[in-house]
C-alpha atoms as a PDB file:
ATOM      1  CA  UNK A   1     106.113  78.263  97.638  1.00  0.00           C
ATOM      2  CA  UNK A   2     109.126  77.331 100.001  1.00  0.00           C
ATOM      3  CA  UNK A   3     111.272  80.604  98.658  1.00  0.00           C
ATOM      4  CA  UNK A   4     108.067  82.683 100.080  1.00  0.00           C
ATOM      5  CA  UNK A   5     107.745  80.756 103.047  1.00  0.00           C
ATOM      6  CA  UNK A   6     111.229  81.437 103.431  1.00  0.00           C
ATOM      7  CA  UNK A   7     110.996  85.254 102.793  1.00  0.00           C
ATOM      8  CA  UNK A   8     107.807  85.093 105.042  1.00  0.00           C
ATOM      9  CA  UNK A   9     109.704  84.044 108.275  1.00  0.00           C
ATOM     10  CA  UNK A  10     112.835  86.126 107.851  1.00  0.00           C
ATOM     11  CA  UNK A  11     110.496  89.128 107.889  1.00  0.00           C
ATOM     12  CA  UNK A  12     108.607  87.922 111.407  1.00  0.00           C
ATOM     13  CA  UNK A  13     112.106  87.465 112.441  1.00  0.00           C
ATOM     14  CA  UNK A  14     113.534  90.361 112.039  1.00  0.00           C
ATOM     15  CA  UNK A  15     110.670  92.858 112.605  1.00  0.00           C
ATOM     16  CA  UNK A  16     108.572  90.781 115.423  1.00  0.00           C
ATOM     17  CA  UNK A  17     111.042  90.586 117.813  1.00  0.00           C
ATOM     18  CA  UNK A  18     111.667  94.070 118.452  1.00  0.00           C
ATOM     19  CA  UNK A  19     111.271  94.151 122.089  1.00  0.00           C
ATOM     20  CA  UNK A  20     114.035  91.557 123.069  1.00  0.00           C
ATOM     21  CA  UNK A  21     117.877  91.960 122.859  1.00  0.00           C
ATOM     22  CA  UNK A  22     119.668  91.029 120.030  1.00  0.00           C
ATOM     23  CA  UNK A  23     121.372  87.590 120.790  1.00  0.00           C
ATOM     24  CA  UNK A  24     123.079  87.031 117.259  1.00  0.00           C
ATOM     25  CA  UNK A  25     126.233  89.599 117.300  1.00  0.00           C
ATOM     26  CA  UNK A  26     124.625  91.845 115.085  1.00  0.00           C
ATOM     27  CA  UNK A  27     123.932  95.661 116.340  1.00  0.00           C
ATOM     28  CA  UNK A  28     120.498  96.201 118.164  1.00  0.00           C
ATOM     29  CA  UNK A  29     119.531  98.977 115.597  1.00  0.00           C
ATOM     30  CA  UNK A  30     116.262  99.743 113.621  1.00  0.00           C
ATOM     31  CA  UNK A  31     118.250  99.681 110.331  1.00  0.00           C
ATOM     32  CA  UNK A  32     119.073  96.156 111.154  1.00  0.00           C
ATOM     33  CA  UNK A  33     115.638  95.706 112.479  1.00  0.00           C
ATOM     34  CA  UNK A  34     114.014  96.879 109.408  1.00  0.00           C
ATOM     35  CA  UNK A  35     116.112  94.860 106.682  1.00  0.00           C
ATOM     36  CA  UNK A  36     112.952  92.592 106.505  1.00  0.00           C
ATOM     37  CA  UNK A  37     110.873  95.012 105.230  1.00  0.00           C
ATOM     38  CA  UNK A  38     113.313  95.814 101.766  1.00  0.00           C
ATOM     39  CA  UNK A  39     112.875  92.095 101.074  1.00  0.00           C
ATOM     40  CA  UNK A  40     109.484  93.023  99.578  1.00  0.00           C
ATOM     41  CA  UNK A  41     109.696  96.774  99.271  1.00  0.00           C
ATOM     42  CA  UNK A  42     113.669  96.775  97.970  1.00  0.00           C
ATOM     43  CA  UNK A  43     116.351  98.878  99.086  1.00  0.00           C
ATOM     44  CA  UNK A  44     116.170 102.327  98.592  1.00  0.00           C
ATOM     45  CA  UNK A  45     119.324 102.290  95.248  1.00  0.00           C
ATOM     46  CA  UNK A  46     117.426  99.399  93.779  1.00  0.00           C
ATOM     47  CA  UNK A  47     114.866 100.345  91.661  1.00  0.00           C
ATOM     48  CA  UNK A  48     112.150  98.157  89.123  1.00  0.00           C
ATOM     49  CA  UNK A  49     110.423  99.931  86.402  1.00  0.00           C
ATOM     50  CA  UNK A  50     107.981  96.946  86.454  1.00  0.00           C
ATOM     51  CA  UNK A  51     107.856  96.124  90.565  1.00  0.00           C
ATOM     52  CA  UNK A  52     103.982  95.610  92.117  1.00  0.00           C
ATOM     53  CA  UNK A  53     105.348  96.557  95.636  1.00  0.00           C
ATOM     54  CA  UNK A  54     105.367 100.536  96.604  1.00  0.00           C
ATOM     55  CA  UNK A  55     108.214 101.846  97.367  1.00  0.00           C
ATOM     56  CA  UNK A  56     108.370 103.434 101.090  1.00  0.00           C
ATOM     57  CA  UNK A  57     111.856 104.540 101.077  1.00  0.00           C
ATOM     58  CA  UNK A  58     110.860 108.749 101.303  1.00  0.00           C
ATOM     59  CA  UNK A  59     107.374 108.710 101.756  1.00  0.00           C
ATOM     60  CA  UNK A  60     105.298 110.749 104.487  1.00  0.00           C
ATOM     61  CA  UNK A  61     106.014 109.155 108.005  1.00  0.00           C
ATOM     62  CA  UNK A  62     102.458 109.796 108.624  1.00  0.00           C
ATOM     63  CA  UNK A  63     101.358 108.208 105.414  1.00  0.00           C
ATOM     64  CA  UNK A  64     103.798 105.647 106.215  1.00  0.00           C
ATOM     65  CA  UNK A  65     102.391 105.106 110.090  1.00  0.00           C
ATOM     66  CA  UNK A  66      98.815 105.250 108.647  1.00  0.00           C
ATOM     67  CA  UNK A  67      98.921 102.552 106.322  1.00  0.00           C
ATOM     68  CA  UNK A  68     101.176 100.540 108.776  1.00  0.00           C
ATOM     69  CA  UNK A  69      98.352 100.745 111.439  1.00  0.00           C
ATOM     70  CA  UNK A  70      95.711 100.046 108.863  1.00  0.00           C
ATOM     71  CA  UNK A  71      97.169  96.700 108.351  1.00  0.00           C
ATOM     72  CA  UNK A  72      97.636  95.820 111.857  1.00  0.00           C
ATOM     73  CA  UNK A  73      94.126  97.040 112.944  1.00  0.00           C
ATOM     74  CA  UNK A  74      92.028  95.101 109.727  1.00  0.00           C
ATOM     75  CA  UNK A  75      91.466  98.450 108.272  1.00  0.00           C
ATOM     76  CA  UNK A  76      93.481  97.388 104.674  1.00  0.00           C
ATOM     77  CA  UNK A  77      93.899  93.176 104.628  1.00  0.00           C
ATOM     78  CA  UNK A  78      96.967  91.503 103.429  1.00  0.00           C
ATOM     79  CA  UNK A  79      97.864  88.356 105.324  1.00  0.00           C
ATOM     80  CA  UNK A  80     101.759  88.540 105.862  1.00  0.00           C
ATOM     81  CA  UNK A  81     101.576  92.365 106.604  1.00  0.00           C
ATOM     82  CA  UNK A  82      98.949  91.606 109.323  1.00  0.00           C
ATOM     83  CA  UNK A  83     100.470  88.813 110.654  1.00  0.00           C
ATOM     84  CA  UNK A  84     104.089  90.521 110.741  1.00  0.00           C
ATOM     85  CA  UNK A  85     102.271  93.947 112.539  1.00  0.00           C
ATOM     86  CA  UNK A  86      99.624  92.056 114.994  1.00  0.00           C
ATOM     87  CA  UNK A  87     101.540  92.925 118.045  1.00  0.00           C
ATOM     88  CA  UNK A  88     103.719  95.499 116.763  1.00  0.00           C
ATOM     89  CA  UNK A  89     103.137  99.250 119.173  1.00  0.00           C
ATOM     90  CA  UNK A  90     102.086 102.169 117.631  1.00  0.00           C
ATOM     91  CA  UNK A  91     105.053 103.514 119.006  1.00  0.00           C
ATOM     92  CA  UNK A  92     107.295 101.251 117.025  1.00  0.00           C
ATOM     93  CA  UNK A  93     105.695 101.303 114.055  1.00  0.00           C
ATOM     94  CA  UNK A  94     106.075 105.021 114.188  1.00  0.00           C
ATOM     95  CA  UNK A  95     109.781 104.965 114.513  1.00  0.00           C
ATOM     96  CA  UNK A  96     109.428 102.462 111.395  1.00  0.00           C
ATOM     97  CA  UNK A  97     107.404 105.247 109.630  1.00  0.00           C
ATOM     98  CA  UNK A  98     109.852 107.793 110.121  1.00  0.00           C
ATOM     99  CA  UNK A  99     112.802 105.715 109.393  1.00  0.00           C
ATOM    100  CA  UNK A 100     111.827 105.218 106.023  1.00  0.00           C
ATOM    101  CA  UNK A 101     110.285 108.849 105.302  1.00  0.00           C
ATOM    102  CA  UNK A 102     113.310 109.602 106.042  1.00  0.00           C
ATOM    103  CA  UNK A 103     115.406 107.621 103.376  1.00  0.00           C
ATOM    104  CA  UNK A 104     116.922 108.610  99.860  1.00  0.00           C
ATOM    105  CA  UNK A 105     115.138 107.397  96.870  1.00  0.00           C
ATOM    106  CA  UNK A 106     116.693 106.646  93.288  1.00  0.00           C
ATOM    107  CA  UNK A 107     113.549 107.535  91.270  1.00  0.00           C
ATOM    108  CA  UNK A 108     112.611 105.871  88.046  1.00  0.00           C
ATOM    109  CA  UNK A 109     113.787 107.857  84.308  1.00  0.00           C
ATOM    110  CA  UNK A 110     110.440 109.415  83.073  1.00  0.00           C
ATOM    111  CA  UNK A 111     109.334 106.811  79.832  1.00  0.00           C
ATOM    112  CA  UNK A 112     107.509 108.539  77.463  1.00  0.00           C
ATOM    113  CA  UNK A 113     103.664 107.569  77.351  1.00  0.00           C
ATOM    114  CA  UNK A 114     101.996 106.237  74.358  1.00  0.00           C
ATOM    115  CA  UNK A 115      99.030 108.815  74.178  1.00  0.00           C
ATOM    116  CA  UNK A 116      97.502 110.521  71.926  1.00  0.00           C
ATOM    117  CA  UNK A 117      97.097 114.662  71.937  1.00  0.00           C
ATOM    118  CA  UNK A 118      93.448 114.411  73.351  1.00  0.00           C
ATOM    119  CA  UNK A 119      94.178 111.216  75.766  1.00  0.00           C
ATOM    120  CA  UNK A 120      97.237 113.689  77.551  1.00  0.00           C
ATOM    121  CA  UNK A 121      94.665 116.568  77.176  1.00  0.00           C
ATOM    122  CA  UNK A 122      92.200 114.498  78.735  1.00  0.00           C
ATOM    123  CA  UNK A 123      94.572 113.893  81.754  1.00  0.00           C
ATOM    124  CA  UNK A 124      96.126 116.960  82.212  1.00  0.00           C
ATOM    125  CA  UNK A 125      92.529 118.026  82.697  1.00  0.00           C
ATOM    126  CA  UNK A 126      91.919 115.672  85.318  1.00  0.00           C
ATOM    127  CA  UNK A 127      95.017 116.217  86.896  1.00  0.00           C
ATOM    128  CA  UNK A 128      94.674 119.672  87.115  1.00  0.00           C
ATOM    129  CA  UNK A 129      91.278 121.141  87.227  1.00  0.00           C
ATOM    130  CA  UNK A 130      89.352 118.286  88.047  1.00  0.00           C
ATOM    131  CA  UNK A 131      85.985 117.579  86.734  1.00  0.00           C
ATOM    132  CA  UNK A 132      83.183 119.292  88.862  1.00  0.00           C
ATOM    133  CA  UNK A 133      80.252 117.681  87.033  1.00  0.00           C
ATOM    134  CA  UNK A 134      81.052 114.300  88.137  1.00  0.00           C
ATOM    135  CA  UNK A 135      82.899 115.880  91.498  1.00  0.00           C
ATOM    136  CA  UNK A 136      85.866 114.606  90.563  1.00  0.00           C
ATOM    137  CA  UNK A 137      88.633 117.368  92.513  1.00  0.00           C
ATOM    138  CA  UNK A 138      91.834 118.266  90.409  1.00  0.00           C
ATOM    139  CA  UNK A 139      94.729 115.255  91.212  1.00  0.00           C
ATOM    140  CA  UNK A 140      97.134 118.367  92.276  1.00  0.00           C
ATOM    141  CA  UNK A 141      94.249 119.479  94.638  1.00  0.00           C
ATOM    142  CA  UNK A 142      95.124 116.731  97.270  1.00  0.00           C
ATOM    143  CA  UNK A 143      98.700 115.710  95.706  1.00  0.00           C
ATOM    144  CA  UNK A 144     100.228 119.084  95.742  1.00  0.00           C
ATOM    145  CA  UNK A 145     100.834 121.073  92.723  1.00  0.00           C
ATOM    146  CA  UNK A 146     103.864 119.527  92.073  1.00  0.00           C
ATOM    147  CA  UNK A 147     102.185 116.204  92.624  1.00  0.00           C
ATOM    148  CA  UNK A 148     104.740 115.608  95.375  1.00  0.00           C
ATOM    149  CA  UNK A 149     102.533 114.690  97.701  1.00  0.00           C
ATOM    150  CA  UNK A 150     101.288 116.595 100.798  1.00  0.00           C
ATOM    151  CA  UNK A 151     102.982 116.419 104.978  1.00  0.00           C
ATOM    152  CA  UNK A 152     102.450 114.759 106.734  1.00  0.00           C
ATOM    153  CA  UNK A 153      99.824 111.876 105.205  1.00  0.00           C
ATOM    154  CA  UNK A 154      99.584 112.374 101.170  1.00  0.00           C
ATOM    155  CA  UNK A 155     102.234 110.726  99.167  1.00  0.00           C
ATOM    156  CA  UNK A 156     103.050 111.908  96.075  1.00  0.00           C
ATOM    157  CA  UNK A 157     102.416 110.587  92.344  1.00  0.00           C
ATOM    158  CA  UNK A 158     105.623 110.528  90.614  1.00  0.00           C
ATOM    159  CA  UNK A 159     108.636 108.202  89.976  1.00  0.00           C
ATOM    160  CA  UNK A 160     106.061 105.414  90.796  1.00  0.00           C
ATOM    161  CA  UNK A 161     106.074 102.135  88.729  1.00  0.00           C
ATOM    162  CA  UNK A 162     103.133 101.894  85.886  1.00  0.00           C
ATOM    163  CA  UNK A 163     102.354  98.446  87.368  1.00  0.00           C
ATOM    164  CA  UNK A 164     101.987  99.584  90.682  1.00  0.00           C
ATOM    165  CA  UNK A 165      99.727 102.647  89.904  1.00  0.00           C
ATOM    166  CA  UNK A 166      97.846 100.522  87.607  1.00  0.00           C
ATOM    167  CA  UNK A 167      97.571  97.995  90.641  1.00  0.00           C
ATOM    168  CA  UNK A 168      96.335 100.487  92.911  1.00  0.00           C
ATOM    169  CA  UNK A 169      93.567 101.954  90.539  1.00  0.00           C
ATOM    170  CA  UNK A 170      92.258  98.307  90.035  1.00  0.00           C
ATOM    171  CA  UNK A 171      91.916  98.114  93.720  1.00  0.00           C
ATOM    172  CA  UNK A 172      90.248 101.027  94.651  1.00  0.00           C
ATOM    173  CA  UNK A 173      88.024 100.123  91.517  1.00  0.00           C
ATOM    174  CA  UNK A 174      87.528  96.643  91.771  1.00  0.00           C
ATOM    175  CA  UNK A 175      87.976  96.123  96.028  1.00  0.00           C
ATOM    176  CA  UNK A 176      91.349  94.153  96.128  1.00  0.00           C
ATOM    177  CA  UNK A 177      93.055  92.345  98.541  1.00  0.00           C
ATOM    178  CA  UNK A 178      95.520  95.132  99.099  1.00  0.00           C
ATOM    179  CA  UNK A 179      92.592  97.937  99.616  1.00  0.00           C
ATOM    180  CA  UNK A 180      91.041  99.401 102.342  1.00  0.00           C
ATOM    181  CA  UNK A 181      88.382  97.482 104.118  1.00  0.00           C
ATOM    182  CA  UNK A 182      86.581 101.235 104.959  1.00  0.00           C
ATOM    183  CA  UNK A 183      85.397 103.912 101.777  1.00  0.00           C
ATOM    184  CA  UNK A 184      88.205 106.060 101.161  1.00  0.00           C
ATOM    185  CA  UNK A 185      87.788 109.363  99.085  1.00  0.00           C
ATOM    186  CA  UNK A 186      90.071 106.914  96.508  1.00  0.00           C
ATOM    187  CA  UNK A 187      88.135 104.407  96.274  1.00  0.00           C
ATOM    188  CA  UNK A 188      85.115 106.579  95.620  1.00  0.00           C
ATOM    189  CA  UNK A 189      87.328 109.228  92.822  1.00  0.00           C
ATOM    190  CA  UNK A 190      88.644 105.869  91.196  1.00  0.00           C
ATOM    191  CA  UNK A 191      85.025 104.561  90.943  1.00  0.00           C
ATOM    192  CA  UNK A 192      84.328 107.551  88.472  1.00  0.00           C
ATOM    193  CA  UNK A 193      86.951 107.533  86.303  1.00  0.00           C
ATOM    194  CA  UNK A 194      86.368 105.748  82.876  1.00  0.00           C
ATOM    195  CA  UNK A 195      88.823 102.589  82.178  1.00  0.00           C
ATOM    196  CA  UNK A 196      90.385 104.871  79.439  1.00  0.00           C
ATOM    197  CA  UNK A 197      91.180 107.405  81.500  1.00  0.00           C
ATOM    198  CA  UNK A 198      92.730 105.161  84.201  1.00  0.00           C
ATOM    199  CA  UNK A 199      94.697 103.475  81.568  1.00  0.00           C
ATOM    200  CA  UNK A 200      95.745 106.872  80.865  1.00  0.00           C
ATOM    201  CA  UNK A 201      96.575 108.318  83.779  1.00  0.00           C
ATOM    202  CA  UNK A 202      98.703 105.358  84.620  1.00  0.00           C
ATOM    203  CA  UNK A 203     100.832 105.801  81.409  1.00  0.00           C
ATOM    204  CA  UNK A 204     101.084 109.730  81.774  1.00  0.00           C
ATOM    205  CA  UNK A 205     101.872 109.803  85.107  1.00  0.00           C
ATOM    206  CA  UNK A 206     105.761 107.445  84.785  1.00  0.00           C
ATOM    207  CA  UNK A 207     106.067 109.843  81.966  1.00  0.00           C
ATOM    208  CA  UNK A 208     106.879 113.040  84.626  1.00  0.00           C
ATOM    209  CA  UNK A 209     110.083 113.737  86.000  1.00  0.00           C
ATOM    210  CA  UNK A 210     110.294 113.892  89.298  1.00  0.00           C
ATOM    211  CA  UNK A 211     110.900 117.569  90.756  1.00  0.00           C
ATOM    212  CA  UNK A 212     110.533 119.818  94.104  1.00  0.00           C
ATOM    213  CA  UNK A 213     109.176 118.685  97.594  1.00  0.00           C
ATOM    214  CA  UNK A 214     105.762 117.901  99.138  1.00  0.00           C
ATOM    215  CA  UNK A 215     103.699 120.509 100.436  1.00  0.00           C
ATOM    216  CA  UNK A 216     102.644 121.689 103.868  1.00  0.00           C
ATOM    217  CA  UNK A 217      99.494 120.522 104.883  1.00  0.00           C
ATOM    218  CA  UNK A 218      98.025 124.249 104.816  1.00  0.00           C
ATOM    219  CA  UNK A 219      97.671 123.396 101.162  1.00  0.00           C
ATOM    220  CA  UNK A 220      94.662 121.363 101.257  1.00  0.00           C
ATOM    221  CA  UNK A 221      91.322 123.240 101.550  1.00  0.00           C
ATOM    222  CA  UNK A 222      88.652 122.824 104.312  1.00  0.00           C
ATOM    223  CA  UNK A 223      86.496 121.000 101.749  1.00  0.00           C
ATOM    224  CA  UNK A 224      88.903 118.204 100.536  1.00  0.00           C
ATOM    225  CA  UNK A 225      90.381 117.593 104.093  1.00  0.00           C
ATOM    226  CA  UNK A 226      86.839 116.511 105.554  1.00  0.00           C
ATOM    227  CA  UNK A 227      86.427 114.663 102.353  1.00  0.00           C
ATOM    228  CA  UNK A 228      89.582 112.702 102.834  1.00  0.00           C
ATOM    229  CA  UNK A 229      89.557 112.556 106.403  1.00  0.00           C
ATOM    230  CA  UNK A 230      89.926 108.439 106.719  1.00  0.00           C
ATOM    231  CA  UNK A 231      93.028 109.178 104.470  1.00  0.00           C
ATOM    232  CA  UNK A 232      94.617 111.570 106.809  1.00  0.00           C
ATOM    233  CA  UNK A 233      93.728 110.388 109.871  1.00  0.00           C
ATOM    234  CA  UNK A 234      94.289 107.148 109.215  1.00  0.00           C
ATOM    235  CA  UNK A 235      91.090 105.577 111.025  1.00  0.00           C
ATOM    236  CA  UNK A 236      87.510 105.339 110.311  1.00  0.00           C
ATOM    237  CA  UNK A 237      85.388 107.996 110.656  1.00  0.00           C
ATOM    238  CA  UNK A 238      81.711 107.570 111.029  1.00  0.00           C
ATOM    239  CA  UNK A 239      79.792 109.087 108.257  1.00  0.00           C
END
């Protein structure tokens, strides 16, 4: 418990204070400012086949400011993030958003999933076409084709840790800690899928190598943008 406590404060420190001088020697920069934040989320060369945290190093700045904001305004809930953002500007976290977007990523090897022929089958059908009887859109429909994720709010599904994707499925199924405190398209495609097939997914998808860019936000259709619309905008939206 004291090693987090300890971990806890150097990220208030660090991040909290950006509005005064810097009294300690070191340079008054954001990349000094955000050191903090790879405490938890690990510097972008480091990399952890098995690590719960996301990565954020090369992810959508608006994805990146979205999810940011959600924490500070109660939208998603997890105590040291809304703590450490409770007075931080949207202004600020912005530049923090596009910091990161902006940083190289070493991405995991592909591993080779343990499926069989009709679980990747399975999958690759979700991925994508989708399944229109239980409105389930194609993964690639949102994601990109390339499953690189879509500018500027979508991130993408590849070189992501199985314990991480398998985190995230559990808490858009199950309502964790971590998860939105609003319905989210997500939550409500997660809440369809079959255990099998999540278990599935989260073994094919580490499998992939990672390839091409994200895709301009022209690429999502009329019908999945108003669907997903607390996603990109990043607030609630009345239903």
């Amino acid at each position: 418990m004291k090693f987090f406590a300890f971990i806890f404060l150097a990220m208030i420190s660090g991040l909290a204070s950006a509005a005064e001088p810097s009294s300690s020697g070191l340079s008054d920069t954001l990349e000094e400012r955000v050191k903090p934040c790879i405490i938890c989320h690990r510097d972008a060369d480091r990399i952890d086949r098995d690590a719960y945290f996301p990565r954020i190093a090369g992810k959508p700045a608006g994805y990146l400011f979205n999810q940011l904001r959600n924490f500070r305004d109660g939208r998603r809930y997890y105590q040291p993030m809304a703590i450490l953002l409770e007075n931080m500007s949207d202004e600020y976290m912005r530049e923090i958003a596009e910091y990161f977007a902006a940083q190289p990523y070493a991405y995991l090897e592909p591993v080779v999933p343990a499926l069989t022929p009709d679980e990747i089958k399975s999958v690759e059908t979700l991925m994508y076409s989708g399944d229109p009887e239980r409105d389930l859109p194609a993964c690639s429909a949102c994601h990109g084709e390339k499953l690189m994720g879509v500018q500027p709010t979508i991130p993408g599904l590849l070189g992501l840790p199985h314990a991480y994707l398998a985190a995230q499925f559990g808490g858009w199924r199950n309502g964790g800690i971590m998860r939105g405190q609003i319905p989210d398209c997500m939550s409500e495609i997660a809440k369809k899928l079959t255990q099998e097939e999540v278990n599935a997914l989260v073994q094919w998808l580490p499998g992939l190598p990672v390839s091409g860019q994200s895709t301009g936000a022209d690429a999502l259709t009329p019908e999945l943008a108003q669907r997903c619309r607390t996603i990109l905008s990043g607030k609630e939206v009345t239903r």
